[in-house]
C-alpha atoms as a PDB file:
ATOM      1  CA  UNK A   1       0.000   0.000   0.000  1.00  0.00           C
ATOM      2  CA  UNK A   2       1.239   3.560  -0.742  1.00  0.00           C
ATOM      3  CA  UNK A   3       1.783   5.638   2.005  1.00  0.00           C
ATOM      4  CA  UNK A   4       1.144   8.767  -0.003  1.00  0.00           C
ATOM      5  CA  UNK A   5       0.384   9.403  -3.285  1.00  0.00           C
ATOM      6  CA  UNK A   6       1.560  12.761  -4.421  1.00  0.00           C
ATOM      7  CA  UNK A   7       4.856  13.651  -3.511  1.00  0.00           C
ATOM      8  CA  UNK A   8       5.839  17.525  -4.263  1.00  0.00           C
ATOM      9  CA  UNK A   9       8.876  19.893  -3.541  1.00  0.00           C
ATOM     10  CA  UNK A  10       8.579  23.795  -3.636  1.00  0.00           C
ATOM     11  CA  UNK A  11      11.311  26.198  -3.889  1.00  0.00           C
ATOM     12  CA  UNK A  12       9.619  28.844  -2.108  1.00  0.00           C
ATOM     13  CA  UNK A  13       7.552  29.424   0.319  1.00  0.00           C
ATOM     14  CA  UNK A  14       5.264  30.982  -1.967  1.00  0.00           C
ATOM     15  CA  UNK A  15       4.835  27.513  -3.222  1.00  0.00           C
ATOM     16  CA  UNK A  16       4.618  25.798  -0.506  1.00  0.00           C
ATOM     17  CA  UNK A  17       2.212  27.638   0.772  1.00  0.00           C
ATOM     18  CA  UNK A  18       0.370  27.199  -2.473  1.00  0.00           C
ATOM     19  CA  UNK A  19       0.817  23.247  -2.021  1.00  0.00           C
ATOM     20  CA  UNK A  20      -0.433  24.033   1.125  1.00  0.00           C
ATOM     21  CA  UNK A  21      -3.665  25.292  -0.298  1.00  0.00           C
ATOM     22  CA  UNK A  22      -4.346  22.969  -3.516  1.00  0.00           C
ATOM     23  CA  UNK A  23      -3.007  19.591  -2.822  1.00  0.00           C
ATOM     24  CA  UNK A  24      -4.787  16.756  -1.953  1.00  0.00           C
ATOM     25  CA  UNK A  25      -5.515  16.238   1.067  1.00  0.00           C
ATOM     26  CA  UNK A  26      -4.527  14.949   3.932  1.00  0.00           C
ATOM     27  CA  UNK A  27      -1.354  16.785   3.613  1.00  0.00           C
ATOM     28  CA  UNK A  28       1.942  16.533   5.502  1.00  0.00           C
ATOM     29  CA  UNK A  29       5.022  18.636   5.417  1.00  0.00           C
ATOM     30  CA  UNK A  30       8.290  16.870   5.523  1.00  0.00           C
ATOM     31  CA  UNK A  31      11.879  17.197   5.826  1.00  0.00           C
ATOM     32  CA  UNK A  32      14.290  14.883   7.238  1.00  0.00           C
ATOM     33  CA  UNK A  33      11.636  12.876   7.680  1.00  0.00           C
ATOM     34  CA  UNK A  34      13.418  10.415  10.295  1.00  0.00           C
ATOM     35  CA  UNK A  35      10.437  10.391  12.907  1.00  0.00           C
ATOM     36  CA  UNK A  36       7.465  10.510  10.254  1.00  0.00           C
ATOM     37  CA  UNK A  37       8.374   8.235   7.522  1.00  0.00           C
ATOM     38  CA  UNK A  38       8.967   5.460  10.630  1.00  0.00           C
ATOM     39  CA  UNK A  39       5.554   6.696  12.071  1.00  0.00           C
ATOM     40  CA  UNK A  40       4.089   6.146   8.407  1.00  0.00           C
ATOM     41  CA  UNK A  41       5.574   2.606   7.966  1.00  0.00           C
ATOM     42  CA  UNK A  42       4.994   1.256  10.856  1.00  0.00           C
ATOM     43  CA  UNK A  43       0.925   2.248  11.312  1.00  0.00           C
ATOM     44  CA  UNK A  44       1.653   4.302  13.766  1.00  0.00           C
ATOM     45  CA  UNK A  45       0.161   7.479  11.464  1.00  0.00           C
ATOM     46  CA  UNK A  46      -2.803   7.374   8.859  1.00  0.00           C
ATOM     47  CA  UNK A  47      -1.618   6.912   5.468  1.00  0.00           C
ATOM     48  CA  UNK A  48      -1.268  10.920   3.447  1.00  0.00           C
ATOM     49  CA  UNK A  49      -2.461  11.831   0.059  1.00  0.00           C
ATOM     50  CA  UNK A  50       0.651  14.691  -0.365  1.00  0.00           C
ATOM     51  CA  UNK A  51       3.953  15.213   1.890  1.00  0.00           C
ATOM     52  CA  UNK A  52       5.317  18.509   0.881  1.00  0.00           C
ATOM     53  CA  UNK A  53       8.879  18.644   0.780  1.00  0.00           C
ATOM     54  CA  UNK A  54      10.527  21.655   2.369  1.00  0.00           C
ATOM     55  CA  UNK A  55      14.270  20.772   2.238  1.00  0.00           C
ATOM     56  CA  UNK A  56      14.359  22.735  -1.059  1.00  0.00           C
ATOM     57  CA  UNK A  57      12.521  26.156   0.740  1.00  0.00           C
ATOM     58  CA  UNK A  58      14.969  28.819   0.358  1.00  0.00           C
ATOM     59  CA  UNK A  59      13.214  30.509   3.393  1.00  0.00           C
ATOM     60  CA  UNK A  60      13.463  27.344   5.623  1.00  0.00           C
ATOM     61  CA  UNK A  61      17.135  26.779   4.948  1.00  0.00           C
ATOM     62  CA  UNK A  62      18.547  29.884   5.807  1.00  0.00           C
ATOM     63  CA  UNK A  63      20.800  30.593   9.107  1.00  0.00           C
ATOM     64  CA  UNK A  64      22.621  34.182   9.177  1.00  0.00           C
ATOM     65  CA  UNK A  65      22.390  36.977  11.120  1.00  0.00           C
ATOM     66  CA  UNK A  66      19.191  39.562  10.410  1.00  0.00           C
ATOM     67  CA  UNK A  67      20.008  42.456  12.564  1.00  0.00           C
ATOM     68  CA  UNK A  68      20.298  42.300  16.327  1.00  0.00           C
ATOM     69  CA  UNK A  69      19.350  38.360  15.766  1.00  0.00           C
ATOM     70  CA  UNK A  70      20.393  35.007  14.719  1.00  0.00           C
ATOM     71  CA  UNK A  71      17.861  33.283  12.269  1.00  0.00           C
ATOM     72  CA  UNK A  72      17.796  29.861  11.721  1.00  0.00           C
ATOM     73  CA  UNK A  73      15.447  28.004   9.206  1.00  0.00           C
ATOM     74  CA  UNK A  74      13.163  25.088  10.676  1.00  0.00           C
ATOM     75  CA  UNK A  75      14.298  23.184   7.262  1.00  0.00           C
ATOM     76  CA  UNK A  76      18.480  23.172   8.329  1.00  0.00           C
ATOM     77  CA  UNK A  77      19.784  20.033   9.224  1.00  0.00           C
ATOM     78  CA  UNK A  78      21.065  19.762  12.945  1.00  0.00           C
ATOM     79  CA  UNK A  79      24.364  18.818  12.051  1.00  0.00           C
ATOM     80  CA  UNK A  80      24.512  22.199  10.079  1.00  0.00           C
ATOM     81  CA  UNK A  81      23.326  23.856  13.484  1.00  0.00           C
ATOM     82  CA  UNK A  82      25.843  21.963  15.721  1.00  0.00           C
ATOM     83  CA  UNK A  83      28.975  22.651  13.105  1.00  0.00           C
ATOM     84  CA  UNK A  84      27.877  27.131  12.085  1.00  0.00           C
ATOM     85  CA  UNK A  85      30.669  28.937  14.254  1.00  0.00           C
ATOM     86  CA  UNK A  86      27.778  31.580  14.575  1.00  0.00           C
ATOM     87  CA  UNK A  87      25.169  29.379  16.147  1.00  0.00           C
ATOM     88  CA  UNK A  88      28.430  28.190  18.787  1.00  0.00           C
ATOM     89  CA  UNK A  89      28.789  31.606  19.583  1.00  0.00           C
ATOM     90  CA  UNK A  90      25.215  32.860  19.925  1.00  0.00           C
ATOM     91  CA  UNK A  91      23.879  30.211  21.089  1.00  0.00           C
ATOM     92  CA  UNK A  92      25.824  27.236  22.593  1.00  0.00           C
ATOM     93  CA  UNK A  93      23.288  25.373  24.748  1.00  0.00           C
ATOM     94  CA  UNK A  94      21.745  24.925  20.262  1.00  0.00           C
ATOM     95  CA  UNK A  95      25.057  23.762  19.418  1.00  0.00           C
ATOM     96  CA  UNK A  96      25.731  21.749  22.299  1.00  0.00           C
ATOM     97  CA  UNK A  97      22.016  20.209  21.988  1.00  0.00           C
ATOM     98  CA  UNK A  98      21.550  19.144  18.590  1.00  0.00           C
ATOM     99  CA  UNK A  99      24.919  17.177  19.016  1.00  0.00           C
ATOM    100  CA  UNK A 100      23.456  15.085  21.015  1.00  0.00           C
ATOM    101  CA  UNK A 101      20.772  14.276  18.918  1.00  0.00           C
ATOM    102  CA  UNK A 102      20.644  10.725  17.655  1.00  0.00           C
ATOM    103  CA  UNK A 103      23.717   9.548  15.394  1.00  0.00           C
ATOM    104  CA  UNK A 104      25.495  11.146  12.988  1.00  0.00           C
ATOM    105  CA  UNK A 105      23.499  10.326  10.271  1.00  0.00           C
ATOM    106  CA  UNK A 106      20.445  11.317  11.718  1.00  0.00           C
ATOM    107  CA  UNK A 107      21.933  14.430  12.498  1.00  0.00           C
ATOM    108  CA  UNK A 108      22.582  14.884   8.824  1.00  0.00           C
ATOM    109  CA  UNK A 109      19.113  14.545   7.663  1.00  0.00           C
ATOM    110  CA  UNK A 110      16.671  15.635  10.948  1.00  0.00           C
ATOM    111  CA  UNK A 111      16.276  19.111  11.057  1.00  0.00           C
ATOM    112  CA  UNK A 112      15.232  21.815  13.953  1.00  0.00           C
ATOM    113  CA  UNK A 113      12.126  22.818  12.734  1.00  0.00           C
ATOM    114  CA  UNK A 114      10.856  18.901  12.927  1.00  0.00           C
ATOM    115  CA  UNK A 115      12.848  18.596  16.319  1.00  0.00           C
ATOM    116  CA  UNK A 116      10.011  21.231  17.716  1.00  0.00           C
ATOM    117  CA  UNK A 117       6.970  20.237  15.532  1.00  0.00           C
ATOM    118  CA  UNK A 118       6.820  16.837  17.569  1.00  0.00           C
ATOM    119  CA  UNK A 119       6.253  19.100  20.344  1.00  0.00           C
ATOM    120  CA  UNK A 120       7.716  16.563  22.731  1.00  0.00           C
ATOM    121  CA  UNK A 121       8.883  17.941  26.233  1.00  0.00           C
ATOM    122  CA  UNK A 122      12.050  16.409  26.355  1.00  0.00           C
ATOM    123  CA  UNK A 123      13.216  17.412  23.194  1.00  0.00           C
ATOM    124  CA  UNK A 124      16.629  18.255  23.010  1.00  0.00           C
ATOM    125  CA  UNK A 125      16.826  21.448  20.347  1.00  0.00           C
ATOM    126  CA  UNK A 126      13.239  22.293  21.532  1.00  0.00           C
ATOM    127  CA  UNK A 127      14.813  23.183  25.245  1.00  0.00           C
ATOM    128  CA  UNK A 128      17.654  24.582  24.090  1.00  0.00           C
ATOM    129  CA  UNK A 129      15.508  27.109  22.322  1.00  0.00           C
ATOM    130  CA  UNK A 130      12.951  27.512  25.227  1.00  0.00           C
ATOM    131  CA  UNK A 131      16.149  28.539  27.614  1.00  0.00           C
ATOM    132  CA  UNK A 132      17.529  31.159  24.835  1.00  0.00           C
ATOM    133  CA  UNK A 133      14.242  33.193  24.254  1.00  0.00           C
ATOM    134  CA  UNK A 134      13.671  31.705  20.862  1.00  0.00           C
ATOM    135  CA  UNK A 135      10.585  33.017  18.459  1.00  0.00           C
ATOM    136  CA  UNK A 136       8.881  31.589  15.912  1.00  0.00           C
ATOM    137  CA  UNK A 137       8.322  32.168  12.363  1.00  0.00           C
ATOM    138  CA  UNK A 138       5.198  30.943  11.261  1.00  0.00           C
ATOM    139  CA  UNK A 139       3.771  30.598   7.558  1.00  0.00           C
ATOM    140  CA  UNK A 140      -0.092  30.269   6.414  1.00  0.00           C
ATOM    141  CA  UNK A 141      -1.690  30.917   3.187  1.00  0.00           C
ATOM    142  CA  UNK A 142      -2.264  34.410   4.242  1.00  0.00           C
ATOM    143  CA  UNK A 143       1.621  35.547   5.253  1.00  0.00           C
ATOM    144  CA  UNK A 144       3.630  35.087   8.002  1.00  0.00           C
ATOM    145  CA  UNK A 145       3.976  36.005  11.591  1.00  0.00           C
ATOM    146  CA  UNK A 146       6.109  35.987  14.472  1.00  0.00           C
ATOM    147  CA  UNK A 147       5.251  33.651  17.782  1.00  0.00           C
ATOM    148  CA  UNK A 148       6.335  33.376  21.409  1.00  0.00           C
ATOM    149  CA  UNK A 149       8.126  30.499  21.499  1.00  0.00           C
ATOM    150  CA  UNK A 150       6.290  28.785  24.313  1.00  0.00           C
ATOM    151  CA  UNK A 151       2.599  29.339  22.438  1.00  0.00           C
ATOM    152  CA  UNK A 152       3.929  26.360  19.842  1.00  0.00           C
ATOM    153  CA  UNK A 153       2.996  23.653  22.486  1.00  0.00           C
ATOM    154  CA  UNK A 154      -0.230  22.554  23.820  1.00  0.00           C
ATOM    155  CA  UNK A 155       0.554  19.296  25.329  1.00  0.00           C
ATOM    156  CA  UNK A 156       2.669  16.055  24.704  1.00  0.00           C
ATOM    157  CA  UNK A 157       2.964  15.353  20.888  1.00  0.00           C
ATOM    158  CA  UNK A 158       0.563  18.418  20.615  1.00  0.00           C
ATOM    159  CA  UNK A 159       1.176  21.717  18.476  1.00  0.00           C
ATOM    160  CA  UNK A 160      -0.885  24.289  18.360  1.00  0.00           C
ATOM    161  CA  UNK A 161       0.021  24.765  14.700  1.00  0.00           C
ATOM    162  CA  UNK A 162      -2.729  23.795  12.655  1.00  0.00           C
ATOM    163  CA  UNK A 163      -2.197  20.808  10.245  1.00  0.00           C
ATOM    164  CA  UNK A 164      -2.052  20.987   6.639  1.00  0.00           C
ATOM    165  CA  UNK A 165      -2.157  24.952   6.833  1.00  0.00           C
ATOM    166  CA  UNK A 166       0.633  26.265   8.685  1.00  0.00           C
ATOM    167  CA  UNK A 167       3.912  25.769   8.480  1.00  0.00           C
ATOM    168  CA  UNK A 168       7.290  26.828  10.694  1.00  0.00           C
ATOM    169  CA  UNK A 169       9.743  29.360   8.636  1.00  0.00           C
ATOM    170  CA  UNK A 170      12.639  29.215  11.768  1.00  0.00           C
ATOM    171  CA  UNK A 171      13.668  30.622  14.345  1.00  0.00           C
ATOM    172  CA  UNK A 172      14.854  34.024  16.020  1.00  0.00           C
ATOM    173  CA  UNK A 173      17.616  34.093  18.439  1.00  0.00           C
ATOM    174  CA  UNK A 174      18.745  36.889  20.347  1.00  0.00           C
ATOM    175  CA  UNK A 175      22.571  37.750  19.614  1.00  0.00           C
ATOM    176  CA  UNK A 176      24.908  37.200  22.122  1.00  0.00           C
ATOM    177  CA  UNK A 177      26.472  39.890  24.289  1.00  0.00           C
ATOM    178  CA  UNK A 178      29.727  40.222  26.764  1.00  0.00           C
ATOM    179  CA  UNK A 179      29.168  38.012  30.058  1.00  0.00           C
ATOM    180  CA  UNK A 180      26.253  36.522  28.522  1.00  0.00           C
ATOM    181  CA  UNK A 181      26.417  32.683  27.955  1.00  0.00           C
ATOM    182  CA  UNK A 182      24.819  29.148  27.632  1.00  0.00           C
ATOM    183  CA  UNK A 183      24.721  25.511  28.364  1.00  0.00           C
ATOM    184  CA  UNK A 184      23.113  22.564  27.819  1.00  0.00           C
ATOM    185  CA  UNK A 185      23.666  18.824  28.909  1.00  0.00           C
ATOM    186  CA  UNK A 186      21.682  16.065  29.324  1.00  0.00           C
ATOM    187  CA  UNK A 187      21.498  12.208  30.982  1.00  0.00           C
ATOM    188  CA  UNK A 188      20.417   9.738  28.671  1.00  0.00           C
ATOM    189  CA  UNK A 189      20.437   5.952  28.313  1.00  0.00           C
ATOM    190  CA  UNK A 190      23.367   4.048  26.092  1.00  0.00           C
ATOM    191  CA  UNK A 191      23.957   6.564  23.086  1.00  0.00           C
ATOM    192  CA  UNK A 192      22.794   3.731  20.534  1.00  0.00           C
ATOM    193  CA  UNK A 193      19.389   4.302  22.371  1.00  0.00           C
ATOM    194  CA  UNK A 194      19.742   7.985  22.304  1.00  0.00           C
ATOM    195  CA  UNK A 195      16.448   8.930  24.896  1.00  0.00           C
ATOM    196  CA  UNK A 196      16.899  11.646  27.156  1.00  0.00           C
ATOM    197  CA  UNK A 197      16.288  10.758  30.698  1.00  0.00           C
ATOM    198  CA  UNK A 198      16.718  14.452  31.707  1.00  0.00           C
ATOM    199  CA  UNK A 199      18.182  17.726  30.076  1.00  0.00           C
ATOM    200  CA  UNK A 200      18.548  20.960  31.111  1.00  0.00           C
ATOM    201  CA  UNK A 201      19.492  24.078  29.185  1.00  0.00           C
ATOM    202  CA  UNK A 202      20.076  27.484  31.364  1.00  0.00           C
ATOM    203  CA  UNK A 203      21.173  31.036  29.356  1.00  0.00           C
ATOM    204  CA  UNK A 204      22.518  33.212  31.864  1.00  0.00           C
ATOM    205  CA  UNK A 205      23.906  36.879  32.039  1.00  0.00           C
ATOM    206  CA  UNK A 206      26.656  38.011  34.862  1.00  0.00           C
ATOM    207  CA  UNK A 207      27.305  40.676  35.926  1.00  0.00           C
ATOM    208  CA  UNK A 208      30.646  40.769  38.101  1.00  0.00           C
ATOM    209  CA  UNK A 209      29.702  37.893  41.073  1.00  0.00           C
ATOM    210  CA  UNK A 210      26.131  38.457  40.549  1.00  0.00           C
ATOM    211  CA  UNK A 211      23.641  36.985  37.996  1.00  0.00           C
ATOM    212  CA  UNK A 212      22.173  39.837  36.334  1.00  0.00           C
ATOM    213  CA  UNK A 213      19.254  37.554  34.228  1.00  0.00           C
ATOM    214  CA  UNK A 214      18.942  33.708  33.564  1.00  0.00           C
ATOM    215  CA  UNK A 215      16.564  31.132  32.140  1.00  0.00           C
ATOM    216  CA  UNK A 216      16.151  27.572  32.880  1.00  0.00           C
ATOM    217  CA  UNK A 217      14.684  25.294  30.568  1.00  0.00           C
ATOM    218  CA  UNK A 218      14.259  21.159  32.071  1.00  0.00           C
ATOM    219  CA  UNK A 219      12.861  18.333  29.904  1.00  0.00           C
ATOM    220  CA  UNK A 220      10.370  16.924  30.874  1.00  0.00           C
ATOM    221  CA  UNK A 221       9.351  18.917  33.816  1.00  0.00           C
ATOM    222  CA  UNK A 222       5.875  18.567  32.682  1.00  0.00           C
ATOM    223  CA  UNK A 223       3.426  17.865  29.787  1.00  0.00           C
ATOM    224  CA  UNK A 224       4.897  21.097  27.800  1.00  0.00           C
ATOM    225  CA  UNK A 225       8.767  21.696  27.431  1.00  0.00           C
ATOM    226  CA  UNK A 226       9.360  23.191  30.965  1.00  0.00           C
ATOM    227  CA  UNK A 227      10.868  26.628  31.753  1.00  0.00           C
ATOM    228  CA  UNK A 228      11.307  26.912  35.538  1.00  0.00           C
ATOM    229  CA  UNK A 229      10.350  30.476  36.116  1.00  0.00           C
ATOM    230  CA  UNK A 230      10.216  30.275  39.975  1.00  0.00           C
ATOM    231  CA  UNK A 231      13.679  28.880  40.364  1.00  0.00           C
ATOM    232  CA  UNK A 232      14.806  31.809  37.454  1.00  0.00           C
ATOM    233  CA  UNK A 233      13.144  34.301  39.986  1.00  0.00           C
ATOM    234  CA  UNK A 234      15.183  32.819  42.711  1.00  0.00           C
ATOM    235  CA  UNK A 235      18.749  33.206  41.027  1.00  0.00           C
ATOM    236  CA  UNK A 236      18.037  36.546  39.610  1.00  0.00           C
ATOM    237  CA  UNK A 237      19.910  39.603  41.425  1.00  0.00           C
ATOM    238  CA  UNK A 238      21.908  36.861  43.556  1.00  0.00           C
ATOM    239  CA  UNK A 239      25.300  35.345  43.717  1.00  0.00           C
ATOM    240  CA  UNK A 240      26.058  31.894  42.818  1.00  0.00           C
ATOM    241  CA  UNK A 241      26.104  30.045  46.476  1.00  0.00           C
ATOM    242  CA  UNK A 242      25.613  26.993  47.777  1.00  0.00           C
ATOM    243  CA  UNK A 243      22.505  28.461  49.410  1.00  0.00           C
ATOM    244  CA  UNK A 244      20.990  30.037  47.001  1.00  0.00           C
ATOM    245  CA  UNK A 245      21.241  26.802  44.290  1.00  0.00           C
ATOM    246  CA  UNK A 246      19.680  24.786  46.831  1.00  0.00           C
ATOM    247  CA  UNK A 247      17.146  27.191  47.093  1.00  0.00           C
ATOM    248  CA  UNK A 248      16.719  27.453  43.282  1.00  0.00           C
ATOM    249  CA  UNK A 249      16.576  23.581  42.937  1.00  0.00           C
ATOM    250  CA  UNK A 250      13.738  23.084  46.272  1.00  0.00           C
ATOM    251  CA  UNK A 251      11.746  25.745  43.743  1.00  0.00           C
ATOM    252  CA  UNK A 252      12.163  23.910  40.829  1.00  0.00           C
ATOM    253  CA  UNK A 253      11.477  20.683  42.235  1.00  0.00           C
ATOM    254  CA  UNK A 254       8.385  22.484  43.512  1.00  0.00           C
ATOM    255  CA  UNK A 255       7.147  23.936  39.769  1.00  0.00           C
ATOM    256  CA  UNK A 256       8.131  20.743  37.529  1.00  0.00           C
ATOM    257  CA  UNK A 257       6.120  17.944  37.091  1.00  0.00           C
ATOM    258  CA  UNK A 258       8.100  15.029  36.488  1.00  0.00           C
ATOM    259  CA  UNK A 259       6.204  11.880  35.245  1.00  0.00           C
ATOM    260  CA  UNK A 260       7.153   8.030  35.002  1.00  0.00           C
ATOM    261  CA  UNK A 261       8.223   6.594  31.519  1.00  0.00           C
ATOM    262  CA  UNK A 262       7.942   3.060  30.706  1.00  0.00           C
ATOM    263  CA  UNK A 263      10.922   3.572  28.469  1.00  0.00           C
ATOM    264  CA  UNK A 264      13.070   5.997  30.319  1.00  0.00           C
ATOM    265  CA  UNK A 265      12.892   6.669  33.989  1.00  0.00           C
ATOM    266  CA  UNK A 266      10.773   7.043  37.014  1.00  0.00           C
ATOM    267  CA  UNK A 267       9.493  10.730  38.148  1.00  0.00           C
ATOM    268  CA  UNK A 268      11.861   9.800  41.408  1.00  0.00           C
ATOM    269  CA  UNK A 269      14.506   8.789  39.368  1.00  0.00           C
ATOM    270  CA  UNK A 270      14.584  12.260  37.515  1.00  0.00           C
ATOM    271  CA  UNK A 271      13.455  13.912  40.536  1.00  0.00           C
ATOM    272  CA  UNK A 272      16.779  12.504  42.538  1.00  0.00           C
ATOM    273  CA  UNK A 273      19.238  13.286  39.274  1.00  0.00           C
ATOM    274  CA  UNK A 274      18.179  16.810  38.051  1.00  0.00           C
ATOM    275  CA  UNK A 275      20.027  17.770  41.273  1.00  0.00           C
ATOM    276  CA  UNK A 276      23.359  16.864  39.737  1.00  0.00           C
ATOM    277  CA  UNK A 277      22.502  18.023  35.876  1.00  0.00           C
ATOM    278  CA  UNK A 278      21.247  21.484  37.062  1.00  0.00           C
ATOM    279  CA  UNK A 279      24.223  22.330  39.401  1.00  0.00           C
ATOM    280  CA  UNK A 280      26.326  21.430  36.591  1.00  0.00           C
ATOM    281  CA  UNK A 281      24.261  23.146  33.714  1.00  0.00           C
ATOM    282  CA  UNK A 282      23.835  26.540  35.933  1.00  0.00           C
ATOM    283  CA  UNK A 283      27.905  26.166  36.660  1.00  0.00           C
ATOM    284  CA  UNK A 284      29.277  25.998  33.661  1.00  0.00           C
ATOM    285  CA  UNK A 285      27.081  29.052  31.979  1.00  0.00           C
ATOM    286  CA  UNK A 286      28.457  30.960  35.145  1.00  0.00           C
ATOM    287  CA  UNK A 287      31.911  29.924  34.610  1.00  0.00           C
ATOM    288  CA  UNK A 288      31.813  30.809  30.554  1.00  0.00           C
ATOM    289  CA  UNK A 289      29.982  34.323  31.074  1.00  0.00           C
ATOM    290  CA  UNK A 290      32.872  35.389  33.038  1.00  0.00           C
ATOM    291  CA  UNK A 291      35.233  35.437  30.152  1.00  0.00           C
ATOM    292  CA  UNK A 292      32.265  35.601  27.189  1.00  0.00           C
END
């Protein structure tokens, strides 16, 4: 049985977004396709009458600079992100994240934009992006617009883009300033297996012994990728102590929601190891905003 039966691959996203509007439906984007074409072979989504293919989208495949920000297109692969000197110096905790993603040769093919799509809360660019203050670029038939970064997610799996009619452009990323830096690590099973237990991703901003700003994204702290707010509003204005990261981690134990996974850990098990992972995430943005 064919999985989809018109197969088509704009230029533009003028034509896309004309795809978008005339195909047959029910339509699909695709890119790297390593999560859908799986999900499509193995029942696990309803067969498609069109997949659009946006790897050719000169909008989508873009990553520069555009003024005071970094773009990157939804369409790049992530071993393009993890290897652009620019992204490495903008935005480390990106790099840093989408080399952990898969192998290699996933990493050649997957792409960012399809990293967030899935909407999963654990996903490795996904809360990367959630702890640098990423937006959106979002396409419809009718133009395109510019979304918070958080307002993509709805639940577990869920997007709030709409299916078949919009479409993610990339992403904006702040540019980088002195004693202003990023990190991102994560604790995962055997790298053949690749799954995240935990991962954390913190942007901070120093200023002398005191941290001036900070954000702290954790997957999965809860059905939506997770920025701990509370614990950010505990670090903010204070020095780096013992006391007050124990005070930051009690409030972000208290604001995440970790959950059991069949296939990864226990909500106890995360709960007892995002001690570790944050004190080293938090650290090591401290250390490099000294010199950055």
């Amino acid at each position: 049985m064919n999985l989809w039966q018109n197969y088509i691959r704009p230029k533009n996203l003028s034509e896309a977004m004309d795809a978008f509007a005339h195909a047959p439906r029910p339509l699909l984007p695709i890119a790297g396709g390593t999560d859908l074409l799986l999900d499509l072979e193995q029942g696990r989504h309803s067969p498609v009458q069109t997949l659009v293919d946006v790897t050719s989208v000169t909008e989508m495949t873009a990553l520069e600079k555009r003024g005071d920000e970094l773009f990157i297109g939804a369409a790049v692969p992530v071993n393009r992100v993890t290897t652009t000197p620019e992204v490495a110096h903008h935005a480390q905790a990106l790099a840093e994240a989408c080399n952990l993603i898969a192998g290699p040769q996933v990493r050649n093919v997957a792409t960012l934009g399809g990293n967030v799509a899935h909407a999963l809360p654990a996903a490795d660019g996904t809360i990367a992006l959630l702890a640098l203050d990423a937006k959106a670029e979002v396409a419809d038939p009718t133009g395109t617009r510019i979304v918070p970064f958080r307002e993509l997610f709805l639940g577990p799996g869920k997007s709030s883009l709409k299916h078949g009619e919009e479409l993610i452009v990339g992403f904006y990323l702040p540019l980088t300033a002195p004693h202003r830096s990023s990190c991102f690590k994560r604790i995962m099973r055997p790298q053949g297996v690749a799954l995240p237990i935990l991962n954390c991703a913190v942007w901070l901003e120093r200023e002398n012994d005191t941290i001036k700003d900070v954000r702290i994204a954790v997957g999965p702290g809860g059905g939506t990728p997770f920025r701990a707010t509370q614990a950010e509003d505990v670090l903010r204005g204070k020095s780096l102590t013992e006391e007050t990261f124990e005070s930051a981690l009690e409030t972000l134990l208290a604001q995440s929601q970790f959950r059991t996974s069949a296939r990864r850990a226990s909500a106890d098990y995360r709960r007892h190891i995002v001690n570790g992972l944050f004190r080293d995430v938090v650290e090591i943005a401290w250390k490099r905003a000294e010199w950055d």
